[in-house]
PDB file of N, CA and C in Angstrom:
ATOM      1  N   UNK A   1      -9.853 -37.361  12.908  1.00  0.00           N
ATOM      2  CA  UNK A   1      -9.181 -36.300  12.189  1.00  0.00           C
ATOM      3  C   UNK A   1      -8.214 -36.868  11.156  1.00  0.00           C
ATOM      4  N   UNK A   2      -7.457 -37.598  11.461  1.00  0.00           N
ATOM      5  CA  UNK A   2      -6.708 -38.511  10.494  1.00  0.00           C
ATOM      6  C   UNK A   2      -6.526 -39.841  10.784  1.00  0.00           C
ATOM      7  N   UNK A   3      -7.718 -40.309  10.533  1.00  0.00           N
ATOM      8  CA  UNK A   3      -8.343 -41.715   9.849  1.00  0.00           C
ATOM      9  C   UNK A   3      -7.824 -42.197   8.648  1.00  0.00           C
ATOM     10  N   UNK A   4      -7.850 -41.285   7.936  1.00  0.00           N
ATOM     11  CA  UNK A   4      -7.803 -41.541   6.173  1.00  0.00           C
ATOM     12  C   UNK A   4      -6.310 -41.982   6.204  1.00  0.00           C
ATOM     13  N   UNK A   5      -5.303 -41.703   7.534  1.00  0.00           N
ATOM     14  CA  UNK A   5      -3.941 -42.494   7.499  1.00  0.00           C
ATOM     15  C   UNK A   5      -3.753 -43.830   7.614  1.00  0.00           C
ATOM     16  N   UNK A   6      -2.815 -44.390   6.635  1.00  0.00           N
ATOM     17  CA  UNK A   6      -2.593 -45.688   7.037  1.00  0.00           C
ATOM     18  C   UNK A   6      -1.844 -45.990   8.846  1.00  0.00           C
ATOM     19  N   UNK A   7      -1.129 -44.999   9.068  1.00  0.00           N
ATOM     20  CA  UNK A   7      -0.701 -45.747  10.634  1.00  0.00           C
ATOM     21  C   UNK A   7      -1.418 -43.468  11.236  1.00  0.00           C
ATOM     22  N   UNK A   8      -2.318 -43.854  12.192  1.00  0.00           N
ATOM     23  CA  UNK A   8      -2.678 -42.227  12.571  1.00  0.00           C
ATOM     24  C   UNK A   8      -1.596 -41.472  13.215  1.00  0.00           C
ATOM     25  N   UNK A   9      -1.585 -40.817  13.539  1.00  0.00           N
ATOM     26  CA  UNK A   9      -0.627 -39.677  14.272  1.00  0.00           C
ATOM     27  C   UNK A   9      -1.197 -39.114  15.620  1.00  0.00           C
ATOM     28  N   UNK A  10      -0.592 -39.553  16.254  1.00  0.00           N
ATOM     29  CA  UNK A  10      -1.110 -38.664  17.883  1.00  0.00           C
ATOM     30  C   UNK A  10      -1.088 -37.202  17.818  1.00  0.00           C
ATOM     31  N   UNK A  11      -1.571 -36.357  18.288  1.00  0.00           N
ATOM     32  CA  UNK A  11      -1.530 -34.512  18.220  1.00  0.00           C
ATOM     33  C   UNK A  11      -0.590 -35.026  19.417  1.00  0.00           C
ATOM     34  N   UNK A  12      -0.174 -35.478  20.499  1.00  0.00           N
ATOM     35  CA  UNK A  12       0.728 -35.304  21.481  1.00  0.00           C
ATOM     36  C   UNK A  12       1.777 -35.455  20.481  1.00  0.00           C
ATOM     37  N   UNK A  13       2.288 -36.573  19.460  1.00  0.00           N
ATOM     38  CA  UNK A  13       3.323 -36.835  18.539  1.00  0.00           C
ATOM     39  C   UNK A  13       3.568 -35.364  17.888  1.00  0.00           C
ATOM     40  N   UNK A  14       2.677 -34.556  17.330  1.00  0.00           N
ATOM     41  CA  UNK A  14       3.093 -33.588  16.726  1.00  0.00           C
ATOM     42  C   UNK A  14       3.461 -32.988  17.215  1.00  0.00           C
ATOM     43  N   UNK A  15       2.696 -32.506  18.518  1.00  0.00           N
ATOM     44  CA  UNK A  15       3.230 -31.298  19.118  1.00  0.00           C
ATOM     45  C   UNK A  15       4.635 -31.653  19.761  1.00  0.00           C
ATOM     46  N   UNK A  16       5.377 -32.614  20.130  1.00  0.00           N
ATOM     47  CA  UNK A  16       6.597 -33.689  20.548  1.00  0.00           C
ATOM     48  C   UNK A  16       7.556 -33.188  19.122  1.00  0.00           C
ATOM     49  N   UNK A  17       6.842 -33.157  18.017  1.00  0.00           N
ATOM     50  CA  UNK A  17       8.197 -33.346  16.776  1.00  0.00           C
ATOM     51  C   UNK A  17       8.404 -31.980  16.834  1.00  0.00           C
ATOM     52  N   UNK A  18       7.494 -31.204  16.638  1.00  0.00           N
ATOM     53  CA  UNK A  18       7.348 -29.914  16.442  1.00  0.00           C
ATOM     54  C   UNK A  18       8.653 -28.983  17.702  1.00  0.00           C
ATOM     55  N   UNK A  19       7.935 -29.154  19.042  1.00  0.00           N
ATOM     56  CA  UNK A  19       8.839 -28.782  19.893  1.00  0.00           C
ATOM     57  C   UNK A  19      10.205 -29.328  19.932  1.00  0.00           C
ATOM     58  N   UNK A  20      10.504 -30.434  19.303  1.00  0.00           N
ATOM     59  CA  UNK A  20      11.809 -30.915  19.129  1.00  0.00           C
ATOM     60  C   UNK A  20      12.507 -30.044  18.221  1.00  0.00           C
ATOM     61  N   UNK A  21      11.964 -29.296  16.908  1.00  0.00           N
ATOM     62  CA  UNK A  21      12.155 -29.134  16.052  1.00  0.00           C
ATOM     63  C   UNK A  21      11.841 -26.958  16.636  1.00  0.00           C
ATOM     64  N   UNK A  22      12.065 -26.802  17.633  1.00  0.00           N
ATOM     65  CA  UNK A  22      12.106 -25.645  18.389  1.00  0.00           C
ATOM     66  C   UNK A  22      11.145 -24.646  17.781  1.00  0.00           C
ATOM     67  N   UNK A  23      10.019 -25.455  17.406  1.00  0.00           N
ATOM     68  CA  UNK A  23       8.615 -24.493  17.126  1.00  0.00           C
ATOM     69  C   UNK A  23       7.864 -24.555  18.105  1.00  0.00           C
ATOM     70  N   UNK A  24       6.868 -23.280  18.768  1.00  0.00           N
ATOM     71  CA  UNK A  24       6.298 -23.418  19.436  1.00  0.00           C
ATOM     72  C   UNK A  24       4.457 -22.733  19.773  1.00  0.00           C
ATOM     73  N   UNK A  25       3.534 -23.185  19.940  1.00  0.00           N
ATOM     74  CA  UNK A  25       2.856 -22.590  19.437  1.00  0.00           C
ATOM     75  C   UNK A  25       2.562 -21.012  19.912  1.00  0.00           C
ATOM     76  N   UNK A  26       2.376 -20.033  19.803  1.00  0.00           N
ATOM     77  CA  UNK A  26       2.639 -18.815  20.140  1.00  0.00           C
ATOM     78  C   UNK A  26       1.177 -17.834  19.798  1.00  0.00           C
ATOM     79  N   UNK A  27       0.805 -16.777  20.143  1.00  0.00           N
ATOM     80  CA  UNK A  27      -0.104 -15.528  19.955  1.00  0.00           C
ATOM     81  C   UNK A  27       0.520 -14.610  19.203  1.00  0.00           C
ATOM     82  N   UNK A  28       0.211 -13.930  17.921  1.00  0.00           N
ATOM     83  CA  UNK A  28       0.925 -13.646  17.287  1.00  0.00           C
ATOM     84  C   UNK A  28       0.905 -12.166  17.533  1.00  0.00           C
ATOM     85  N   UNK A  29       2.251 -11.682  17.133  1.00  0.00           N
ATOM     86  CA  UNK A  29       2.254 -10.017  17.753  1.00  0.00           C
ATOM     87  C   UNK A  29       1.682  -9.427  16.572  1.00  0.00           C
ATOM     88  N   UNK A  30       0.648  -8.482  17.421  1.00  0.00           N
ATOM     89  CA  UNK A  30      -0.071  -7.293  16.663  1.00  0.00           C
ATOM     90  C   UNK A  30       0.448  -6.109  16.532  1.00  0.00           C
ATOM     91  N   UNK A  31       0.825  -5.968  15.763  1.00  0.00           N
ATOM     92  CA  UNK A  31       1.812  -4.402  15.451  1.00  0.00           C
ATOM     93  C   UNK A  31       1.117  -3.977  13.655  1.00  0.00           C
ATOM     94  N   UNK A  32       0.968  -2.991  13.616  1.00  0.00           N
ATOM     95  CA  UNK A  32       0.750  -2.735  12.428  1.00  0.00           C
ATOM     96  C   UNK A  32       2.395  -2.764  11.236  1.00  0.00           C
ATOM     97  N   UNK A  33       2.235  -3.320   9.751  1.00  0.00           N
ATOM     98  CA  UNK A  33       3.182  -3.650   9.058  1.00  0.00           C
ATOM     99  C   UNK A  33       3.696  -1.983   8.553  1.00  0.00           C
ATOM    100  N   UNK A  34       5.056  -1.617   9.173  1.00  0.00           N
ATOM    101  CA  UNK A  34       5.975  -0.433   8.510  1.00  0.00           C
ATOM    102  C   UNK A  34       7.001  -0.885   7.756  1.00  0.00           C
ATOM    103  N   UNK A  35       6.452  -0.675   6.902  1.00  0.00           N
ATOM    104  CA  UNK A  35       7.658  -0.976   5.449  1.00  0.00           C
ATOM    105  C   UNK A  35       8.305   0.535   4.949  1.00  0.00           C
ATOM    106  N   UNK A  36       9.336   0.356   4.235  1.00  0.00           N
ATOM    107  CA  UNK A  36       9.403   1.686   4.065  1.00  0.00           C
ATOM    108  C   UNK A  36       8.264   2.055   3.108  1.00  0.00           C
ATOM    109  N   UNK A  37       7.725   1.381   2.342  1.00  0.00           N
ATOM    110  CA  UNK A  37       6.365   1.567   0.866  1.00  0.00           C
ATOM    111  C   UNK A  37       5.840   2.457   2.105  1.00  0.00           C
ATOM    112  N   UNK A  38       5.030   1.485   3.115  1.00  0.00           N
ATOM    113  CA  UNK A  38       4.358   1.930   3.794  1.00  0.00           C
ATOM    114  C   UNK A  38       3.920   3.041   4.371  1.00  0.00           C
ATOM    115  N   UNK A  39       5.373   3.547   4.898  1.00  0.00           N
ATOM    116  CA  UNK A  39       5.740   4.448   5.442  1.00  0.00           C
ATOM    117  C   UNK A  39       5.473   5.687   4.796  1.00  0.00           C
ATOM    118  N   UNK A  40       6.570   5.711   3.613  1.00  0.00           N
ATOM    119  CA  UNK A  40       5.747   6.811   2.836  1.00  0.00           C
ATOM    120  C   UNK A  40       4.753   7.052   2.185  1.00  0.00           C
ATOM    121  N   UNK A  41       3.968   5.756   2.131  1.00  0.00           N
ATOM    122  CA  UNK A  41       2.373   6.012   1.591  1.00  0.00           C
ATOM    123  C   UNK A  41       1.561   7.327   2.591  1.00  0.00           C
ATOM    124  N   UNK A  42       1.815   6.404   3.938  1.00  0.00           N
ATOM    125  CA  UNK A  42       1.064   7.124   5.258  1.00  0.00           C
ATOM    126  C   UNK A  42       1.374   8.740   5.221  1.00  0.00           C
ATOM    127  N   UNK A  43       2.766   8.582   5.378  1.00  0.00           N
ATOM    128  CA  UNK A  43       3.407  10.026   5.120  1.00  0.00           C
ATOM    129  C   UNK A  43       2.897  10.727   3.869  1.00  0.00           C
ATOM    130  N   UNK A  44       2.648  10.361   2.962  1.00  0.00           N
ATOM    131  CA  UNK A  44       2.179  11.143   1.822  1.00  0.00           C
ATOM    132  C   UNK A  44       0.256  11.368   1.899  1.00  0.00           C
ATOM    133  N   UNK A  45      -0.089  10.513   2.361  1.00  0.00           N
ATOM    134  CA  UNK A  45      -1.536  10.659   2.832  1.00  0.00           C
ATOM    135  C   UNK A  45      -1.703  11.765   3.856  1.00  0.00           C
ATOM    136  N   UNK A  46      -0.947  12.207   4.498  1.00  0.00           N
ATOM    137  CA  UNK A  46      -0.986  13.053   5.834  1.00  0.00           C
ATOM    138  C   UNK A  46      -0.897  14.352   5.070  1.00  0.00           C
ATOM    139  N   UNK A  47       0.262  14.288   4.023  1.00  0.00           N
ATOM    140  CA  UNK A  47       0.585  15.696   3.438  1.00  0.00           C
ATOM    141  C   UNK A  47      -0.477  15.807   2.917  1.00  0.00           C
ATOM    142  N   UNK A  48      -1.112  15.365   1.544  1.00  0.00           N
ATOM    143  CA  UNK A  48      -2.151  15.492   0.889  1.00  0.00           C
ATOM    144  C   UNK A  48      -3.545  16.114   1.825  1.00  0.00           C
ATOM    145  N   UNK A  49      -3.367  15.520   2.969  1.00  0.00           N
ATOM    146  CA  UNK A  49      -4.879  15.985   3.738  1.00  0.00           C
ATOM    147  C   UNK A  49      -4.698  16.858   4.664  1.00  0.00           C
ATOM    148  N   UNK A  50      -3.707  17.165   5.016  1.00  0.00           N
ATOM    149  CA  UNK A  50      -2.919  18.731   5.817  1.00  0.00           C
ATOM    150  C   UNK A  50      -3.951  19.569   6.016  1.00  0.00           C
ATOM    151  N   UNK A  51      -3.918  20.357   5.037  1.00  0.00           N
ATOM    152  CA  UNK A  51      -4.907  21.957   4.829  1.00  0.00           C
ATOM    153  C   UNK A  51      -6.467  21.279   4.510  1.00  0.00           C
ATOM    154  N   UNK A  52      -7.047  20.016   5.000  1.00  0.00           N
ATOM    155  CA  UNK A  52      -8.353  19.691   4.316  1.00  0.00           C
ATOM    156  C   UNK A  52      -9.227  20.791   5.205  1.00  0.00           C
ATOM    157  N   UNK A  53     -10.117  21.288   4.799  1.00  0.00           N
ATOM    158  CA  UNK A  53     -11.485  22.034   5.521  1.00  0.00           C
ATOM    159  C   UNK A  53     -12.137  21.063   6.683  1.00  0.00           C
ATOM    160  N   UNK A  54     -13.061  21.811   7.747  1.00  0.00           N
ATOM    161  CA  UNK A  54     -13.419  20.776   8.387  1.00  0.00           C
ATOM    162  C   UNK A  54     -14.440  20.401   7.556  1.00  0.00           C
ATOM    163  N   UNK A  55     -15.479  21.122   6.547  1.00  0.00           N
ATOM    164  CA  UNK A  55     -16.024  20.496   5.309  1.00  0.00           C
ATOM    165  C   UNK A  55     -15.733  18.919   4.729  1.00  0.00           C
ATOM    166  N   UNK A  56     -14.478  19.417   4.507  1.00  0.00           N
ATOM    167  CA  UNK A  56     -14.034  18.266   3.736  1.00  0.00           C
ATOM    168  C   UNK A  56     -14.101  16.971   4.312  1.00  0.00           C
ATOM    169  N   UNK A  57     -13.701  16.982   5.913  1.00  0.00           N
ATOM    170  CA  UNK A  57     -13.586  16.059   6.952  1.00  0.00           C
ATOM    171  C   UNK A  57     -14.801  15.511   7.327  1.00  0.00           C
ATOM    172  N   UNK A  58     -15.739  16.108   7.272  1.00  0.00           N
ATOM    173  CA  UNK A  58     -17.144  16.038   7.238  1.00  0.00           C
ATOM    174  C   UNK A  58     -17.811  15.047   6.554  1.00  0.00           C
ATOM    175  N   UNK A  59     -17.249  14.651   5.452  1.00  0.00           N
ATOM    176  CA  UNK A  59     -17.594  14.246   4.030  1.00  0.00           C
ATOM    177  C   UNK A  59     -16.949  12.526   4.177  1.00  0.00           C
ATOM    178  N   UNK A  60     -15.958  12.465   5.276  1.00  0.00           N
ATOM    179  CA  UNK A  60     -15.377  11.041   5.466  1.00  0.00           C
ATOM    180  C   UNK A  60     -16.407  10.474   6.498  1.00  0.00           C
ATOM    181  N   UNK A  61     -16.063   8.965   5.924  1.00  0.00           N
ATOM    182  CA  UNK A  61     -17.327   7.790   6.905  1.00  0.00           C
ATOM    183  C   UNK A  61     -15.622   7.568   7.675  1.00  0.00           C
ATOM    184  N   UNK A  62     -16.098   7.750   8.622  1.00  0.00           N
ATOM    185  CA  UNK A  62     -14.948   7.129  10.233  1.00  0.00           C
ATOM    186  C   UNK A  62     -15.194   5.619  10.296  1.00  0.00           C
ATOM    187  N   UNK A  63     -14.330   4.816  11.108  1.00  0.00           N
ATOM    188  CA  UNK A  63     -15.083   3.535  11.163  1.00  0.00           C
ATOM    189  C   UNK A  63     -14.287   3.188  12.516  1.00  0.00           C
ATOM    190  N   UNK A  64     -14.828   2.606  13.444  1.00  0.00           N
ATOM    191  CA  UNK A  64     -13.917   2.201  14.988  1.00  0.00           C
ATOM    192  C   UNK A  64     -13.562   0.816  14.299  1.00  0.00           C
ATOM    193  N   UNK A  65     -13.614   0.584  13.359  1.00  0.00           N
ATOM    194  CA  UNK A  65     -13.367  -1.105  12.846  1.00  0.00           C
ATOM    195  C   UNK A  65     -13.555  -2.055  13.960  1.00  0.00           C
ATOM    196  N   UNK A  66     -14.749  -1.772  14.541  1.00  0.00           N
ATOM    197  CA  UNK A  66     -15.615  -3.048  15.276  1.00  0.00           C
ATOM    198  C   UNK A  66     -15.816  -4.420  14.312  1.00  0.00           C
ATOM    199  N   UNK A  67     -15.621  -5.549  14.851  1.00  0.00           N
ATOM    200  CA  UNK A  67     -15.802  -6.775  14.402  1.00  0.00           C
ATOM    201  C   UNK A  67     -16.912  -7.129  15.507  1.00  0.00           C
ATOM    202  N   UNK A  68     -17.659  -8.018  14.439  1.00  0.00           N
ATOM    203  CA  UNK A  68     -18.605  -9.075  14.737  1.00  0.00           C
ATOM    204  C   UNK A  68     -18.817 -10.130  15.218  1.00  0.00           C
ATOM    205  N   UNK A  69     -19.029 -11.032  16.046  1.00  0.00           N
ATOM    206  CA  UNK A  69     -18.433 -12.207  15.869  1.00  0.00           C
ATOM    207  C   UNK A  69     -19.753 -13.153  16.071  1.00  0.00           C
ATOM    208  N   UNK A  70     -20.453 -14.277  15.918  1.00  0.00           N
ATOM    209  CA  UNK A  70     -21.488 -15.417  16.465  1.00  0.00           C
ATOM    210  C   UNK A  70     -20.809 -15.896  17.592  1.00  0.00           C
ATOM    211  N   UNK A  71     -19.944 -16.497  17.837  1.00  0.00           N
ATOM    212  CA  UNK A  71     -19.280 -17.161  19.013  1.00  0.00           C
ATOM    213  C   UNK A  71     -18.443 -16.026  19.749  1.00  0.00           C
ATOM    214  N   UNK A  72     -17.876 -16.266  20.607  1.00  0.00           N
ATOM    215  CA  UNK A  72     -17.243 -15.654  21.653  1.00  0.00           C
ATOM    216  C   UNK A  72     -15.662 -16.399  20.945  1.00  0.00           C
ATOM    217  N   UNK A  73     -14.896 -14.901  21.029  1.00  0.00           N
ATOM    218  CA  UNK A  73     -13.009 -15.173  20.747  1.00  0.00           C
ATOM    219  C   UNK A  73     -12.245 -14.356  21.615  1.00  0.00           C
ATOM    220  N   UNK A  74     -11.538 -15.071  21.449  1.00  0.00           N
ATOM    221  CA  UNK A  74     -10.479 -13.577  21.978  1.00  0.00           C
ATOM    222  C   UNK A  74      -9.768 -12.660  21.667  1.00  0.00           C
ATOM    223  N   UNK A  75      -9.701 -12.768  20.265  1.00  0.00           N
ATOM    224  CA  UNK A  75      -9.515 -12.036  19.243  1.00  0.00           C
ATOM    225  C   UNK A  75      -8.090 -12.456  18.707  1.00  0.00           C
ATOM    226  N   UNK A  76      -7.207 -13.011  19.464  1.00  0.00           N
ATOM    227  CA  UNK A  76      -6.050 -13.806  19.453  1.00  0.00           C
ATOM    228  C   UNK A  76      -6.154 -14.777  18.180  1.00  0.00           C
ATOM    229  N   UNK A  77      -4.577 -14.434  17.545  1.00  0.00           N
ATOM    230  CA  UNK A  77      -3.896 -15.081  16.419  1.00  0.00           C
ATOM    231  C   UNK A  77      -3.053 -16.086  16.853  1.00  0.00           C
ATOM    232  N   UNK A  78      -3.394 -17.133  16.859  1.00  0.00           N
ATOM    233  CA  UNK A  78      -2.069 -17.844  17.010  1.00  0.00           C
ATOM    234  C   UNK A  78      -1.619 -18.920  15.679  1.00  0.00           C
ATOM    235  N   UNK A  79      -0.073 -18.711  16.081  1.00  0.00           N
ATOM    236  CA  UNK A  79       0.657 -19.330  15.283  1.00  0.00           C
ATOM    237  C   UNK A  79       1.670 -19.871  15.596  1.00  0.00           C
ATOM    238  N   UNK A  80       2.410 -20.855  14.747  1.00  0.00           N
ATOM    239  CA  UNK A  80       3.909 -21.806  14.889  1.00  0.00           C
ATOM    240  C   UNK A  80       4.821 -21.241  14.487  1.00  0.00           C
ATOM    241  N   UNK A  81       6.117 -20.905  15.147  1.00  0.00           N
ATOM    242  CA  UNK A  81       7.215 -20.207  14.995  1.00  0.00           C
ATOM    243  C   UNK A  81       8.214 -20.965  16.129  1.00  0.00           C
ATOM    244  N   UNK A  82       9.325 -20.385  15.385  1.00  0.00           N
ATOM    245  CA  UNK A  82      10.538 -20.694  16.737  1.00  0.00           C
ATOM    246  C   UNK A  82      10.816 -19.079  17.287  1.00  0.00           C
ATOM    247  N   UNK A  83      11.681 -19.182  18.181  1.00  0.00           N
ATOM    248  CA  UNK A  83      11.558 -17.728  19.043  1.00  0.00           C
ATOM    249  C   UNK A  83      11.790 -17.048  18.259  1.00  0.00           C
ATOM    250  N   UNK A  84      12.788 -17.088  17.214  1.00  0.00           N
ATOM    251  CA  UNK A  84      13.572 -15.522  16.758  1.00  0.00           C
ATOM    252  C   UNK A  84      12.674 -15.521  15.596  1.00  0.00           C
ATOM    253  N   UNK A  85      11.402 -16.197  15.471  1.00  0.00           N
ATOM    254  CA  UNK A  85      10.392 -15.404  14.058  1.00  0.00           C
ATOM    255  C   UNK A  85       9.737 -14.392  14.974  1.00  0.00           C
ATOM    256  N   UNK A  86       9.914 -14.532  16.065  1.00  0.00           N
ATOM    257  CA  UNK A  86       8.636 -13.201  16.257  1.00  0.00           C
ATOM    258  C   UNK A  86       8.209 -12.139  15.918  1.00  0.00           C
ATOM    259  N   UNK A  87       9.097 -11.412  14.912  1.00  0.00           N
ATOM    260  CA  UNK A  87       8.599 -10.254  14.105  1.00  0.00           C
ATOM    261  C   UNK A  87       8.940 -10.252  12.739  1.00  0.00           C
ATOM    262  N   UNK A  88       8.852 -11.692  12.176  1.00  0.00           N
ATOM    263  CA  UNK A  88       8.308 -12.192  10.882  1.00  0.00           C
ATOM    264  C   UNK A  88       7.243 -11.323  10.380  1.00  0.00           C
ATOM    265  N   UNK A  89       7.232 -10.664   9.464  1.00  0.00           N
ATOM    266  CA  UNK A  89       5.555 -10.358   8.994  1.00  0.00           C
ATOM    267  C   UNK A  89       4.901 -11.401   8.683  1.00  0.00           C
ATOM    268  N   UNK A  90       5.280 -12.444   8.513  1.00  0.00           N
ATOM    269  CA  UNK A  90       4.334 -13.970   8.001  1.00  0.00           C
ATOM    270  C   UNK A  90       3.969 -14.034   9.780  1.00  0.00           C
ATOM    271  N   UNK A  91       3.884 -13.796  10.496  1.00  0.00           N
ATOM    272  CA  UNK A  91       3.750 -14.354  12.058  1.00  0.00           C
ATOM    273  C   UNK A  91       3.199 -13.030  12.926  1.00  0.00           C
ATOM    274  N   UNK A  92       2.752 -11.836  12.596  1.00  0.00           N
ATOM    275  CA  UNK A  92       2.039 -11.148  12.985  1.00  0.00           C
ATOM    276  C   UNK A  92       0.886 -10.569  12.702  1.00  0.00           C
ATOM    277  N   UNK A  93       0.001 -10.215  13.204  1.00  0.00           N
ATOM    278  CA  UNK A  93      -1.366 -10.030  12.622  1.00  0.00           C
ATOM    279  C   UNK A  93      -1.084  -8.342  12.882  1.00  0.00           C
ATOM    280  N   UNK A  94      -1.013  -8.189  11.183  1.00  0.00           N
ATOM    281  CA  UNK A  94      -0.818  -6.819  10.771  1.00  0.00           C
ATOM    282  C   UNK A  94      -1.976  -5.892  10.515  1.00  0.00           C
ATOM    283  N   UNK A  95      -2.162  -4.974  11.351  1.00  0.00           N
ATOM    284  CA  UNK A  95      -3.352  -3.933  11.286  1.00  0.00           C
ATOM    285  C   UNK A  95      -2.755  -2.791  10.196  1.00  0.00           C
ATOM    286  N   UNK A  96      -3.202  -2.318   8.896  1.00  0.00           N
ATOM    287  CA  UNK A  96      -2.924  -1.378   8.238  1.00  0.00           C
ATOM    288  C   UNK A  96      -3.679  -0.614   8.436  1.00  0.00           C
TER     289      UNK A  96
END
């Protein structure tokens, strides 16, 4: 993996500097991102479609947003943080 170094690096060394350095590797929290933008986007999408017909509703493709996968996952994000990033938006896997 790193050959191309003049002196290599152990992954025990990294993960050693890293945890010294109070990062740790972590599963990242899934929460969908509420911003205030956000917020009132959603909110304004709700008003707009209020009074829709069931016609109208009719007319939308639904989706269960099933994923695919070739290999077997767990669907798990992980990432490097120290404790108090945990609700970083850079450190959560944001469902909109």
């Amino acid at each position: 993996m790193n050959s191309h170094l003049q002196d290599p690096v152990s992954s025990k060394t990294v993960k050693r500097e890293l945890h010294a350095a109070n990062i740790y590797g972590r599963v990242a929290i899934r929460k969908p991102l509420v911003t205030p933008t956000n917020a009132f986007k959603w909110l304004q999408w709700c008003r707009d479609h209020k009074c829709w017909s069931p016609q109208q509703w009719q007319q939308v493709i639904w989706s269960d947003e099933s994923s695919f996968t070739l290999f077997q996952t767990t669907g798990r994000v992980h990432v490097w943080r120290t404790p108090k990033e945990a609700f970083n938006p850079l450190n959560a896997s944001c469902r909109l």
